[in-house]
N, C-alpha and C. Protein backbone atom coordinates (compact mmCIF):
# COMPACT_ATOMS: atom_id res chain seq x y z
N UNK A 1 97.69 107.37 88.73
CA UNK A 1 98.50 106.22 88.51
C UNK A 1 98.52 105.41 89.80
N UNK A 2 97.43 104.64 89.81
CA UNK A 2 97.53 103.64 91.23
C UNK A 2 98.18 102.69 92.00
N UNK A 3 99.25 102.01 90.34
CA UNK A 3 100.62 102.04 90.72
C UNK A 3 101.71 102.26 90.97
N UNK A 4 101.61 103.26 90.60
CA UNK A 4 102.91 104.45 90.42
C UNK A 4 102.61 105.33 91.43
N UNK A 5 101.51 104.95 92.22
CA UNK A 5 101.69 105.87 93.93
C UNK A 5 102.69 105.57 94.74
N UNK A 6 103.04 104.13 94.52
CA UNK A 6 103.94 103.26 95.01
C UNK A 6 105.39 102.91 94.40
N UNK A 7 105.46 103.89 93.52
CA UNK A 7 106.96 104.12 92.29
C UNK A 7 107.68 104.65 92.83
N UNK A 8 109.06 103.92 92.58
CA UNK A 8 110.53 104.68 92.77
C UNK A 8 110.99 105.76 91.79
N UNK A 9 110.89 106.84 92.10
CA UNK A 9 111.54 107.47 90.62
C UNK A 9 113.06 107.93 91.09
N UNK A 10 113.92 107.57 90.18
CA UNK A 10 115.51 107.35 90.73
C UNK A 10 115.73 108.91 89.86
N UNK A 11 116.35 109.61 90.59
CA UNK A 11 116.49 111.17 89.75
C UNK A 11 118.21 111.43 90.20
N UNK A 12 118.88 111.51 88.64
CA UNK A 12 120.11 111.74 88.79
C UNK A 12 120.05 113.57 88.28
N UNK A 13 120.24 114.44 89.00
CA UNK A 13 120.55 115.49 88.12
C UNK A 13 121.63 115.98 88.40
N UNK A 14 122.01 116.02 87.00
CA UNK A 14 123.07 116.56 86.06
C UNK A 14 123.55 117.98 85.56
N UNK A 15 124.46 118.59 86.13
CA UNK A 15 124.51 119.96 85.56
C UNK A 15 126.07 119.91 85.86
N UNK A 16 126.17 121.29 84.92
CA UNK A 16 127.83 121.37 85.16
C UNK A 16 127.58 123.58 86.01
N UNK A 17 128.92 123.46 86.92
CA UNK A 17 128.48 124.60 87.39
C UNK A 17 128.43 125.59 86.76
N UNK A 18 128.99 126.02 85.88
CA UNK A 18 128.92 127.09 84.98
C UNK A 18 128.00 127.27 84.52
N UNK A 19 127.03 125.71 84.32
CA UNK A 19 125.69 125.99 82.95
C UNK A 19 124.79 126.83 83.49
N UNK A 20 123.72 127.03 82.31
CA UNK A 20 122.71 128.28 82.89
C UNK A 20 121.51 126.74 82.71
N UNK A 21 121.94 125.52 82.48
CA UNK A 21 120.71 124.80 82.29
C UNK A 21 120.88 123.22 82.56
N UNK A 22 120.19 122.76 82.95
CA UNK A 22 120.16 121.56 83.90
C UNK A 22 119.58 120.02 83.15
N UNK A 23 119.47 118.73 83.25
CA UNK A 23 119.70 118.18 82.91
C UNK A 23 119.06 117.34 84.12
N UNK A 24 117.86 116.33 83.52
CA UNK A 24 117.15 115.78 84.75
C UNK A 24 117.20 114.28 83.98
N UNK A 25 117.51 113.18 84.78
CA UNK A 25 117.31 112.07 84.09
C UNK A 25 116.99 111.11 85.24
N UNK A 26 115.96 109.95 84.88
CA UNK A 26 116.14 108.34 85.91
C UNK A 26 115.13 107.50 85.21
N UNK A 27 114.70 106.68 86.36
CA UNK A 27 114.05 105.76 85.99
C UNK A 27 113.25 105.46 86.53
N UNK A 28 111.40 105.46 85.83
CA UNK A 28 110.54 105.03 86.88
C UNK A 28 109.92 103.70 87.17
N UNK A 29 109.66 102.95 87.94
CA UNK A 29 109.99 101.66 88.49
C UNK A 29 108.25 101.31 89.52
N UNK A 30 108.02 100.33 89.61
CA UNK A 30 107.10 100.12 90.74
C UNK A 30 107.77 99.88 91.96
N UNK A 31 106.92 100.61 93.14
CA UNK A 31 107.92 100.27 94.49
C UNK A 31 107.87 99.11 94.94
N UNK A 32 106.78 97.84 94.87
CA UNK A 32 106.92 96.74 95.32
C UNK A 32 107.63 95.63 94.85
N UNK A 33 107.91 95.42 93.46
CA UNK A 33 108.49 94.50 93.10
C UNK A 33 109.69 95.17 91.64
N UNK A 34 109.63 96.48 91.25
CA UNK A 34 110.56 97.30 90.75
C UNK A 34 111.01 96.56 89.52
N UNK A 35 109.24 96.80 88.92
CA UNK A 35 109.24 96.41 87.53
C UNK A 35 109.14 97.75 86.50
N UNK A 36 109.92 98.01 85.48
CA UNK A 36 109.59 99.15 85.12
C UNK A 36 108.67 99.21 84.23
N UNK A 37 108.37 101.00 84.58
CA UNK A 37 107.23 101.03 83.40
C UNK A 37 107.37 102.10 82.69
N UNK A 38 107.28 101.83 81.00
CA UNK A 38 107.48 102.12 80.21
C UNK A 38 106.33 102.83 79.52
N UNK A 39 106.47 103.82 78.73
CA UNK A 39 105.35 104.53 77.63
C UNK A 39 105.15 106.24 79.02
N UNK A 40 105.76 106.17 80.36
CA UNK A 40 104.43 107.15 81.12
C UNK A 40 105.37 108.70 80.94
N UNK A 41 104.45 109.26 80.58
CA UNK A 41 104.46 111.28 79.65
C UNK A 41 105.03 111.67 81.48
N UNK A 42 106.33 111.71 81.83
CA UNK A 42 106.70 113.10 82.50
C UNK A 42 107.20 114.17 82.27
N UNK A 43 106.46 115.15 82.84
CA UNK A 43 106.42 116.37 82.65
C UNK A 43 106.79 117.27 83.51
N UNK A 44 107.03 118.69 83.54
CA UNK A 44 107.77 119.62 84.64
C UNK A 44 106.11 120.59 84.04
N UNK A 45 105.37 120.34 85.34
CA UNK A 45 104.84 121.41 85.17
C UNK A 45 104.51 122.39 85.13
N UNK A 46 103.32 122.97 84.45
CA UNK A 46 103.63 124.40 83.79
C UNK A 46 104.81 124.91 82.86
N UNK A 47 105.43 123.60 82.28
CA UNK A 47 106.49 124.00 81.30
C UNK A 47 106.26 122.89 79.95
N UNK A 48 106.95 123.80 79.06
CA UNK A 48 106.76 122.82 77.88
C UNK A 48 107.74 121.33 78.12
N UNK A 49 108.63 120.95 79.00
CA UNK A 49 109.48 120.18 79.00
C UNK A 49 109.13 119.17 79.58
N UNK A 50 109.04 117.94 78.55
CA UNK A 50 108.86 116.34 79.07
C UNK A 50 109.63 115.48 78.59
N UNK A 51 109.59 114.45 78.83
CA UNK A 51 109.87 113.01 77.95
C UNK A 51 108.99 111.88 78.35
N UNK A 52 109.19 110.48 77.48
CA UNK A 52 108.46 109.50 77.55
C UNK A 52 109.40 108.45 78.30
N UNK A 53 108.94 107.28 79.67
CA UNK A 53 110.04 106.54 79.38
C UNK A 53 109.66 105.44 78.22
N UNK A 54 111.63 105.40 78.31
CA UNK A 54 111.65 103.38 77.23
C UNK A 54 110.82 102.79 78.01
N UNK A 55 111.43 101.45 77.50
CA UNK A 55 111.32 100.07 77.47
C UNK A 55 111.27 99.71 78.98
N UNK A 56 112.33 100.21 79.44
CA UNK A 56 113.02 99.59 80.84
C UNK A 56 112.78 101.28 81.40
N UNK A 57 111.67 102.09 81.29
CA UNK A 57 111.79 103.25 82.31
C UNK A 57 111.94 104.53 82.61
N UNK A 58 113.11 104.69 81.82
CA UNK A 58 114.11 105.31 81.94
C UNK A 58 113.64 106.75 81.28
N UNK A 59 113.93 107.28 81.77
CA UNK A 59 113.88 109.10 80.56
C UNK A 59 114.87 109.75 80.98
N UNK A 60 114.75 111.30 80.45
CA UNK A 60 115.79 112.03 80.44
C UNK A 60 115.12 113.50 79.81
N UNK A 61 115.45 114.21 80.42
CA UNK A 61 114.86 115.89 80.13
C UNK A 61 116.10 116.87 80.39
N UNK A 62 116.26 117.56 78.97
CA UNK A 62 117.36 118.07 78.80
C UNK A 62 117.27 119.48 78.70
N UNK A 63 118.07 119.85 78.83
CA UNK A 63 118.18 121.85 79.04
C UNK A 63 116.89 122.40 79.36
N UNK A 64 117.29 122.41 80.79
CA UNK A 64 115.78 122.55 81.70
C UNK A 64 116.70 123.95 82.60
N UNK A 65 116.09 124.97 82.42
CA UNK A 65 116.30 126.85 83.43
C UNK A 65 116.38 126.15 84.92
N UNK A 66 117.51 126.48 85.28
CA UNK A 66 117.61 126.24 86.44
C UNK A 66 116.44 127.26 87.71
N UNK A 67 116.28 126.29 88.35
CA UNK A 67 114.57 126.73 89.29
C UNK A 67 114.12 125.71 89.99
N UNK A 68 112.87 125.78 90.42
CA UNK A 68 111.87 124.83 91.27
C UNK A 68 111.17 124.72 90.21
N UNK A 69 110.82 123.45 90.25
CA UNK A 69 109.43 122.53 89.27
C UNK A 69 108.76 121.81 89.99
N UNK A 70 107.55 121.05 89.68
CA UNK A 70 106.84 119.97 90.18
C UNK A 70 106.87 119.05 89.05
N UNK A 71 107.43 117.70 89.33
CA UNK A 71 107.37 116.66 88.18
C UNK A 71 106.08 116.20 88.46
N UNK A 72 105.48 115.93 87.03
CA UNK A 72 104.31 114.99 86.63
C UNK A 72 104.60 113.78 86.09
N UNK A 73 103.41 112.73 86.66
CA UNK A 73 103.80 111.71 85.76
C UNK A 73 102.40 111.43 85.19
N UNK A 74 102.18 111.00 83.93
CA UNK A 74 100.77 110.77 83.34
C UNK A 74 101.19 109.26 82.44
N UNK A 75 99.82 108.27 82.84
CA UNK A 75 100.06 106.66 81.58
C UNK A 75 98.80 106.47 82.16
N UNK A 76 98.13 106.24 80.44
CA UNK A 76 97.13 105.45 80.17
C UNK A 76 96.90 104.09 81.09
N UNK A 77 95.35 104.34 81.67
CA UNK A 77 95.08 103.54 82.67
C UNK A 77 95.39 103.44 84.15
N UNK A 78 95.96 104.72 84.42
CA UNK A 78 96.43 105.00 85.72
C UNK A 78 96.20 106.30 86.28
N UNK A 79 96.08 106.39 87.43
CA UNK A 79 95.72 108.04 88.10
C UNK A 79 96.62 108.58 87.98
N UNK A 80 96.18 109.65 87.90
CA UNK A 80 97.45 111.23 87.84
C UNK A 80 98.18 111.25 89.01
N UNK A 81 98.97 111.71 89.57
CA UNK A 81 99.61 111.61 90.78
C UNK A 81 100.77 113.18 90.51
């Protein structure tokens, strides 16, 4: 993703202390002029758990095992990163 080398990804996570499971949400954005972009597959890899963003960005990945991950981001017409 050759623009999205240069992406803000805004990461709110969400958990409550008791839970056994976590709650990842934001929005991914271009870093130069922080237009969003919409349709791109992130993923926690090596796990079944993704989402797509909207319109304006945004996703959200829900009841995620609390741990270490590596986020992916994948969209048509752009490098993997």
């Amino acid at each position: 993703m050759t623009n999205i080398l240069n992406a803000i990804l805004l990461l709110l996570f969400t958990s409550n202390i008791y839970a056994q499971n976590v709650n990842l949400e934001g929005r991914l954005t271009t870093a130069n002029n922080k237009i969003s972009l919409p349709d791109v597959y992130i993923y926690l890899e090596g796990t079944s758990f993704f989402d797509i963003t909207d319109a304006e960005g945004y996703f959200k990945i829900s009841d995620i095992p609390k741990g270490e991950y590596t986020l992916k981001t994948s969209s048509i017409g752009y490098k993997n990163i």
